[in-house]
PDB file of N, CA and C in Angstrom:
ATOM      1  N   UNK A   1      66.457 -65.476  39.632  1.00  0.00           N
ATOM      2  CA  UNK A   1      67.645 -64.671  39.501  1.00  0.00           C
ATOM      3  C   UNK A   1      67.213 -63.267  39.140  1.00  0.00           C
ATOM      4  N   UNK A   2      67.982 -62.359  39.969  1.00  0.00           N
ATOM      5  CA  UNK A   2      67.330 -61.106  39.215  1.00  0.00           C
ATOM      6  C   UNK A   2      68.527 -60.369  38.682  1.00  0.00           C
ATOM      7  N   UNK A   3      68.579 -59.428  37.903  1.00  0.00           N
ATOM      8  CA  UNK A   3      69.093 -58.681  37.269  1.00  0.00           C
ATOM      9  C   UNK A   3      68.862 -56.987  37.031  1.00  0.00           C
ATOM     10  N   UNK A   4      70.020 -56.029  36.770  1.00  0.00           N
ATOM     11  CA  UNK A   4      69.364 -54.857  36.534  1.00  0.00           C
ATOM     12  C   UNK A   4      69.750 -54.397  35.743  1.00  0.00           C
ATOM     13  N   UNK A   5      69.157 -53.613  34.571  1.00  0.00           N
ATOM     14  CA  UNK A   5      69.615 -53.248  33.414  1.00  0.00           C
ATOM     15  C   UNK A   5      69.938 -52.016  32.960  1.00  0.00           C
ATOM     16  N   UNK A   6      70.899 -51.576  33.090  1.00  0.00           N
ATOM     17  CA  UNK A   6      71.547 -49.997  33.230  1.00  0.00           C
ATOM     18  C   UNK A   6      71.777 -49.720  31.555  1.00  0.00           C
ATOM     19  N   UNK A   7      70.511 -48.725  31.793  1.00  0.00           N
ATOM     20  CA  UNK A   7      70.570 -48.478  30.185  1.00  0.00           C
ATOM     21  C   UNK A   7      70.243 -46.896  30.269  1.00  0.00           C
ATOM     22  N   UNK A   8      71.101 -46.670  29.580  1.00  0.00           N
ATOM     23  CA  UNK A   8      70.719 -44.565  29.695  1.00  0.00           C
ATOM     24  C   UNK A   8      70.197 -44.631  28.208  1.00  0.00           C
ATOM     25  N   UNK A   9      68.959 -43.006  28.296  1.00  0.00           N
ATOM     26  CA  UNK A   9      68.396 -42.601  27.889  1.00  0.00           C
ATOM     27  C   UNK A   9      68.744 -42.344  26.480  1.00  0.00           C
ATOM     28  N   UNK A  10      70.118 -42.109  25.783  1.00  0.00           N
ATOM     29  CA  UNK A  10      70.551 -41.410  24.443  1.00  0.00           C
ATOM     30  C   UNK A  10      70.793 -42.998  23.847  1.00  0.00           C
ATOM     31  N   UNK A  11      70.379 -42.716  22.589  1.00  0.00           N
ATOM     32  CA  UNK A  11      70.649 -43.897  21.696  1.00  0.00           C
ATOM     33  C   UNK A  11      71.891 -44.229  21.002  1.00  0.00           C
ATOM     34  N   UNK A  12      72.604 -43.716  21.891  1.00  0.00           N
ATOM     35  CA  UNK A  12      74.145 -44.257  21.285  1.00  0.00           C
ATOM     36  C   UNK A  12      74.552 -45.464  20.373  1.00  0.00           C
ATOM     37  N   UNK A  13      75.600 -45.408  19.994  1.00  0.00           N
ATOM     38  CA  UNK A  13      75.452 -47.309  19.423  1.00  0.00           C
ATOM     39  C   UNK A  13      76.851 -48.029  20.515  1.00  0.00           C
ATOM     40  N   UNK A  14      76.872 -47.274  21.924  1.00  0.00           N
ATOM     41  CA  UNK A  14      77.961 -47.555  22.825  1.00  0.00           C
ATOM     42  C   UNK A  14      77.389 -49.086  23.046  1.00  0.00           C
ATOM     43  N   UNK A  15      78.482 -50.025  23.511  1.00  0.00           N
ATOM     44  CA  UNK A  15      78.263 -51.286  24.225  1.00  0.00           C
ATOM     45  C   UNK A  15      77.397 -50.895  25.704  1.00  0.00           C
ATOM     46  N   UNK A  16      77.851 -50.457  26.338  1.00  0.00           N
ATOM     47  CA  UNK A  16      78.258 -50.013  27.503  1.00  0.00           C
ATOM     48  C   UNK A  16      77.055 -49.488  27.783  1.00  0.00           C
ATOM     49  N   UNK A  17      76.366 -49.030  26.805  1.00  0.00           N
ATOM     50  CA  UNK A  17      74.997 -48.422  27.458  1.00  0.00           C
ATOM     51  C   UNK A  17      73.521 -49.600  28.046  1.00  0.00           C
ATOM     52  N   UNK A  18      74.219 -50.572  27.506  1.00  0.00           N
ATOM     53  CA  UNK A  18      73.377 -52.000  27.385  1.00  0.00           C
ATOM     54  C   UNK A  18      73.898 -53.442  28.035  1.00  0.00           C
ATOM     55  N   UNK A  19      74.168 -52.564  29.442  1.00  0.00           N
ATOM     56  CA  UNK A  19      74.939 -53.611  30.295  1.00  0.00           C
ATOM     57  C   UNK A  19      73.998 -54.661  31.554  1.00  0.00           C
ATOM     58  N   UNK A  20      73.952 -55.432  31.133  1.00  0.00           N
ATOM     59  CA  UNK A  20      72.861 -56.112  32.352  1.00  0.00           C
ATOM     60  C   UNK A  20      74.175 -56.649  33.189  1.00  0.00           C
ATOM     61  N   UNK A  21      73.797 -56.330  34.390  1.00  0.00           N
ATOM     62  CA  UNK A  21      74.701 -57.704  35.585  1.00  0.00           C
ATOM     63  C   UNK A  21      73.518 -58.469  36.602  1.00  0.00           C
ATOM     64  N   UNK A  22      74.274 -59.939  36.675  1.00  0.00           N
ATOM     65  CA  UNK A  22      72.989 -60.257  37.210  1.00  0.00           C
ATOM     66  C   UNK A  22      73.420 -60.467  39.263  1.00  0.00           C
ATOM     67  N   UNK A  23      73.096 -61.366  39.602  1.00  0.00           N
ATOM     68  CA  UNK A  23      73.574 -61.627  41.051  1.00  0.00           C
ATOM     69  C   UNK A  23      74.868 -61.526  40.916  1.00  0.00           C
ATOM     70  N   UNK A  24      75.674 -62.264  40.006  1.00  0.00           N
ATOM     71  CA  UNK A  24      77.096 -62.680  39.842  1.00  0.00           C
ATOM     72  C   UNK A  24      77.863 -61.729  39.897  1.00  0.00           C
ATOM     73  N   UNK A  25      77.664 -60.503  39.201  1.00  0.00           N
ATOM     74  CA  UNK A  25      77.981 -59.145  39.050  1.00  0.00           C
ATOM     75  C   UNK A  25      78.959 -59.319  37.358  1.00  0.00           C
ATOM     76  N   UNK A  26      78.641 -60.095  36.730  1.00  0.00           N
ATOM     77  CA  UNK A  26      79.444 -60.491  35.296  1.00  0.00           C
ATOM     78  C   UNK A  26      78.637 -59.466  34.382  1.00  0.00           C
ATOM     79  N   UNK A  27      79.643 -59.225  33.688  1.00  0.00           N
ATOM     80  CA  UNK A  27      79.217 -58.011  32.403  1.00  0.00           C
ATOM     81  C   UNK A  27      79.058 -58.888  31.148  1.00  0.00           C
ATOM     82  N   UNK A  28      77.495 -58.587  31.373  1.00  0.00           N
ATOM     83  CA  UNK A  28      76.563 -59.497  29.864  1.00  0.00           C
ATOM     84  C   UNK A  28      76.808 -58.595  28.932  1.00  0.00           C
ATOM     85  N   UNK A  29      77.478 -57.526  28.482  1.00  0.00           N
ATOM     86  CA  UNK A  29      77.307 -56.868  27.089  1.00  0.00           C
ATOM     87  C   UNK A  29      78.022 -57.640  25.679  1.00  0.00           C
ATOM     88  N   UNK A  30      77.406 -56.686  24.636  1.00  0.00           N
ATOM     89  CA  UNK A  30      77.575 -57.847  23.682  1.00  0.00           C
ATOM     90  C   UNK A  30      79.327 -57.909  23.243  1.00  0.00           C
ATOM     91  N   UNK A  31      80.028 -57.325  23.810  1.00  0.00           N
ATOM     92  CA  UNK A  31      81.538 -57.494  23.995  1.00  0.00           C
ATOM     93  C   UNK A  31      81.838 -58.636  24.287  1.00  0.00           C
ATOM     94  N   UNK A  32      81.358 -58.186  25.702  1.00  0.00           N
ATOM     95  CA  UNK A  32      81.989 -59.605  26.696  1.00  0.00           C
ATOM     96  C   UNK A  32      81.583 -60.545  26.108  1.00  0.00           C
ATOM     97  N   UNK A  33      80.276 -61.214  25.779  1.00  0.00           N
ATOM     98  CA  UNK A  33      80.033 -62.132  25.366  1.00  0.00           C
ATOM     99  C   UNK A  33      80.498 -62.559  23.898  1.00  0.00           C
ATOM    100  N   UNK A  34      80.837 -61.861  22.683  1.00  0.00           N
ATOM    101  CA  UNK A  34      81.493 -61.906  21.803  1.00  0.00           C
ATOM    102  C   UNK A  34      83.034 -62.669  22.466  1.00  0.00           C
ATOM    103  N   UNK A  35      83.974 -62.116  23.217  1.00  0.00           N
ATOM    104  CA  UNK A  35      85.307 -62.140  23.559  1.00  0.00           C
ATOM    105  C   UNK A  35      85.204 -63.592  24.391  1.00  0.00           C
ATOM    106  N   UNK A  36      83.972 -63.894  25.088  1.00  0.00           N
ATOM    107  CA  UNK A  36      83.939 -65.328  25.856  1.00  0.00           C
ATOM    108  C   UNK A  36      83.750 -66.282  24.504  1.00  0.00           C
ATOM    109  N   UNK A  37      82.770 -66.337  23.359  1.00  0.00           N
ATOM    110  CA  UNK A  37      82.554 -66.572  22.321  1.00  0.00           C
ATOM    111  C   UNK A  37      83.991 -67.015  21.420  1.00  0.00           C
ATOM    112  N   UNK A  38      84.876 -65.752  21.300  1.00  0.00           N
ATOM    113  CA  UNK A  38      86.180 -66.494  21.272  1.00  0.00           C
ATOM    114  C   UNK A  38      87.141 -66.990  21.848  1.00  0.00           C
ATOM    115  N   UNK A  39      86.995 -67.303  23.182  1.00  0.00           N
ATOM    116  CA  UNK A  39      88.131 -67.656  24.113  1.00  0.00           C
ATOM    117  C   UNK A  39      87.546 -69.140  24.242  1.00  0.00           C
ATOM    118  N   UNK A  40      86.152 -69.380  23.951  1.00  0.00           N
ATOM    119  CA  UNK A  40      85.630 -70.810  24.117  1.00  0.00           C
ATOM    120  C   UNK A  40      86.497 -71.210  22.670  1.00  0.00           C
ATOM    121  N   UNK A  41      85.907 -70.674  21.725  1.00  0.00           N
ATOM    122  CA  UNK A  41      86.540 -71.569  20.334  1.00  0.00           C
ATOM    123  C   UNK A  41      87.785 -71.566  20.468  1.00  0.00           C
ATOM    124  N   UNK A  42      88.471 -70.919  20.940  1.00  0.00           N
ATOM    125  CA  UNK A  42      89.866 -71.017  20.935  1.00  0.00           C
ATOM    126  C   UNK A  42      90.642 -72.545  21.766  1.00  0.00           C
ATOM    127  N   UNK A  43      89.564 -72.778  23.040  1.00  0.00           N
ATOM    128  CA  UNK A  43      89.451 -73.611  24.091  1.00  0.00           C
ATOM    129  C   UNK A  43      89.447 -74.845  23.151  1.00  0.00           C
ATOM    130  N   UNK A  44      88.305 -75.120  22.276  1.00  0.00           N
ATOM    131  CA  UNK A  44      87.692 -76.306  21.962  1.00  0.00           C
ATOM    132  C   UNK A  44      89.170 -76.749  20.534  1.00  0.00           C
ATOM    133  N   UNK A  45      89.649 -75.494  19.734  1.00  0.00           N
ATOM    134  CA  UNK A  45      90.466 -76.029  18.907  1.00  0.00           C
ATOM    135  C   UNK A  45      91.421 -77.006  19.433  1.00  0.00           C
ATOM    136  N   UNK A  46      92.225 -75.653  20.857  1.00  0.00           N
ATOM    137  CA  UNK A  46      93.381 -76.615  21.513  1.00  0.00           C
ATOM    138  C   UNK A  46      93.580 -77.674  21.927  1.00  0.00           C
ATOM    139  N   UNK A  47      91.575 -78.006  22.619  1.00  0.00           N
ATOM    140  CA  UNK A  47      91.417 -79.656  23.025  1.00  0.00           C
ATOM    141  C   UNK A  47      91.331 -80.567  21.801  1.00  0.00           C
ATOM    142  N   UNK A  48      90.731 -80.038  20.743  1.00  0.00           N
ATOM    143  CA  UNK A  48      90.796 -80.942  19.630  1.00  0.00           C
ATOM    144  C   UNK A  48      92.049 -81.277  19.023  1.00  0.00           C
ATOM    145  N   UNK A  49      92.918 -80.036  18.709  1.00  0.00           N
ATOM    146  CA  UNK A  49      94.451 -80.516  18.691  1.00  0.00           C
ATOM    147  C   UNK A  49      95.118 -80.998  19.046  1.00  0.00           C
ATOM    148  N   UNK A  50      95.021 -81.601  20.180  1.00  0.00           N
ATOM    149  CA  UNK A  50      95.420 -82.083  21.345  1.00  0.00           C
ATOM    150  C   UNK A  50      95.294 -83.474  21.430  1.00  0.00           C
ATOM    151  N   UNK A  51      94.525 -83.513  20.663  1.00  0.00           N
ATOM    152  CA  UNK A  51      93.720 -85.404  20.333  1.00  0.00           C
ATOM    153  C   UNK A  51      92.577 -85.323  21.109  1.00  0.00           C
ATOM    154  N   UNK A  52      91.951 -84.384  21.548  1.00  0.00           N
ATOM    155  CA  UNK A  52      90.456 -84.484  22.598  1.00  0.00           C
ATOM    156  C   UNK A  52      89.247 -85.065  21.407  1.00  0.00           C
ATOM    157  N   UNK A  53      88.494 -84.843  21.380  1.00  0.00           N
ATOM    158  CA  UNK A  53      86.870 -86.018  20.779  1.00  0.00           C
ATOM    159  C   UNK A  53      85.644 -85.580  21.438  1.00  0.00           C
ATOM    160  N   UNK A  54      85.135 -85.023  20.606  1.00  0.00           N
ATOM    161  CA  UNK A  54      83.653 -84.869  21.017  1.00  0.00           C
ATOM    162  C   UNK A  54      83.073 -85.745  20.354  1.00  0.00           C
ATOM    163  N   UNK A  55      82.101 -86.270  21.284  1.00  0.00           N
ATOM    164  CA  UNK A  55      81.161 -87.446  21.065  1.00  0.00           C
ATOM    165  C   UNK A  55      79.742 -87.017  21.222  1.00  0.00           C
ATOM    166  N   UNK A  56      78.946 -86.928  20.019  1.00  0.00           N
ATOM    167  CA  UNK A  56      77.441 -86.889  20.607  1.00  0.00           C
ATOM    168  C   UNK A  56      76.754 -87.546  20.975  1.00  0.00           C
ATOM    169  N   UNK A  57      75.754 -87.368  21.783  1.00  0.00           N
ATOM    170  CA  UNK A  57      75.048 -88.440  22.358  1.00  0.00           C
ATOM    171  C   UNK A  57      73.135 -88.269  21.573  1.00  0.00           C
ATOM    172  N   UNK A  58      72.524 -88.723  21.988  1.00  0.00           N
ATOM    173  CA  UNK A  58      70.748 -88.896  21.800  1.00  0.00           C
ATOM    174  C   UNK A  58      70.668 -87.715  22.937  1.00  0.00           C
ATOM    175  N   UNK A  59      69.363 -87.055  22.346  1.00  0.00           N
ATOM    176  CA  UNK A  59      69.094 -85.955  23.399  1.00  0.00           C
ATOM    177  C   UNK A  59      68.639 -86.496  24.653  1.00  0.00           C
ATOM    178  N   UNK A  60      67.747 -88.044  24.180  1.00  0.00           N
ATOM    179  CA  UNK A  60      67.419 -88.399  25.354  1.00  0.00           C
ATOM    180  C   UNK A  60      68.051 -89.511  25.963  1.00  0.00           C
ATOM    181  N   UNK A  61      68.942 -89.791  26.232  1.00  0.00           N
ATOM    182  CA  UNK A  61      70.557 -90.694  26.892  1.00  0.00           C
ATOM    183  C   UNK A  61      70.252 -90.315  28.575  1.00  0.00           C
ATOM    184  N   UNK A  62      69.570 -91.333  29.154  1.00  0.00           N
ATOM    185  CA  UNK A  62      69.907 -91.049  30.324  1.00  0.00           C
ATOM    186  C   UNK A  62      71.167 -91.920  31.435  1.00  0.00           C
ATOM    187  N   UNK A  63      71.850 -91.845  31.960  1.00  0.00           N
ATOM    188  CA  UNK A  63      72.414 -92.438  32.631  1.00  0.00           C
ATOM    189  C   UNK A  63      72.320 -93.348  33.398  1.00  0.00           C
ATOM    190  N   UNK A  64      70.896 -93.431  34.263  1.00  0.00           N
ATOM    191  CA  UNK A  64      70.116 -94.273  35.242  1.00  0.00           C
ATOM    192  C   UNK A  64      69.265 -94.443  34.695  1.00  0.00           C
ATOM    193  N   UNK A  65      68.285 -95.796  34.599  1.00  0.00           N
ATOM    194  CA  UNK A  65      67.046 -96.318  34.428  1.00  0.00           C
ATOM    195  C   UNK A  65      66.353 -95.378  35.386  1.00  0.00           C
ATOM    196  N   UNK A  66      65.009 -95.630  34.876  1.00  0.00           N
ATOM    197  CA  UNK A  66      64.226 -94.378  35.515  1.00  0.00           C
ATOM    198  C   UNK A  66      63.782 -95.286  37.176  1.00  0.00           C
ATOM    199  N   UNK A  67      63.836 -95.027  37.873  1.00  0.00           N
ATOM    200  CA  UNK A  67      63.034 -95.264  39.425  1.00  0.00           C
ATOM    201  C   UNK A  67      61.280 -95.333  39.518  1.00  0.00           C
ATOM    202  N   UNK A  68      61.038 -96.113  40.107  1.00  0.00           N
ATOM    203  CA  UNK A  68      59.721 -96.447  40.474  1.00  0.00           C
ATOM    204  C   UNK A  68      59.506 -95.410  42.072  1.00  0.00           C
ATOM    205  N   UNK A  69      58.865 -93.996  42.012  1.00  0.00           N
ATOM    206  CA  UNK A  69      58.931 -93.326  42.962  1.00  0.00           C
ATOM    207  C   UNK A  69      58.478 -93.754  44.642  1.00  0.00           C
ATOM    208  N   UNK A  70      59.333 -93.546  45.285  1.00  0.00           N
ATOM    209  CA  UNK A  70      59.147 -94.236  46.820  1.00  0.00           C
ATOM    210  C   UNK A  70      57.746 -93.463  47.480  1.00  0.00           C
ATOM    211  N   UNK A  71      57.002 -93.912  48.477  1.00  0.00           N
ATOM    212  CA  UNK A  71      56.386 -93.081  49.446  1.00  0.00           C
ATOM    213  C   UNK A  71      56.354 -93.464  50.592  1.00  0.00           C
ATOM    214  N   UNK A  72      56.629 -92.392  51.423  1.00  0.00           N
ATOM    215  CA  UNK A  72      56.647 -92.453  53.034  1.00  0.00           C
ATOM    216  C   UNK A  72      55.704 -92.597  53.501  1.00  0.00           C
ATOM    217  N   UNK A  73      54.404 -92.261  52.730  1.00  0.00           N
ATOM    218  CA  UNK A  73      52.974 -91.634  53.496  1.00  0.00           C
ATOM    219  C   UNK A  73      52.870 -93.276  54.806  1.00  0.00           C
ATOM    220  N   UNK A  74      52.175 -92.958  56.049  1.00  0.00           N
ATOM    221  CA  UNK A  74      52.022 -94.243  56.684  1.00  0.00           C
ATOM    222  C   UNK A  74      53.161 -95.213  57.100  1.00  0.00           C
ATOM    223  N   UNK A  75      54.320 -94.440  56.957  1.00  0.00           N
ATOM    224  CA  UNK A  75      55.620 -95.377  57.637  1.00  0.00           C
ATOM    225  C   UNK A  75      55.529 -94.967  58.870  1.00  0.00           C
ATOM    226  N   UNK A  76      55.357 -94.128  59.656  1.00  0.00           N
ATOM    227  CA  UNK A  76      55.269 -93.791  61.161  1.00  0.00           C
ATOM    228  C   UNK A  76      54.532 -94.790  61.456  1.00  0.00           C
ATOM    229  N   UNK A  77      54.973 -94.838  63.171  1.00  0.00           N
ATOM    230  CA  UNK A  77      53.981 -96.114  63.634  1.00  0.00           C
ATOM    231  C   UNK A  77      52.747 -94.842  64.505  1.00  0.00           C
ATOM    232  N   UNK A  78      51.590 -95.708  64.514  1.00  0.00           N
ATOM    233  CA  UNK A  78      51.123 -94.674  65.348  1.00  0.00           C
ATOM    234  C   UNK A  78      51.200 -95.072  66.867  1.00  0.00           C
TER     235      UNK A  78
END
């Protein structure tokens, strides 16, 4: 992913001077991300009010037993 980081020269203490966008074209400054920061908590109260449930799991919880990896090598006929 690349990104470009539009940052001018004067040391302001502006947001705005410290704006990365990446492919997406979304404004990473520390605003935006503060204001997403509260629109999530705001998200998670309403589901919890709501009767929603977060459940944790084990970091390592996988869903599928692990697979014994296949190989093709030598399936062609010659």
């Amino acid at each position: 992913m690349s990104y470009n980081n539009h940052t001018d020269t004067d040391n302001s203490n502006d947001d705005s001077s410290n704006v990365i966008t990446f492919d997406d074209g979304r404004d990473r400054s520390l605003s935006s991300r503060e204001t997403e920061r509260r629109r999530l908590e705001e998200d998670m109260k309403q589901f919890l009010s709501g009767g929603g449930e977060i459940k944790q799991i084990e970091k390592d919880l996988r869903t599928d037993p692990p697979r014994k990896p296949e190989s093709n090598y030598g399936s062609r006929p010659i």
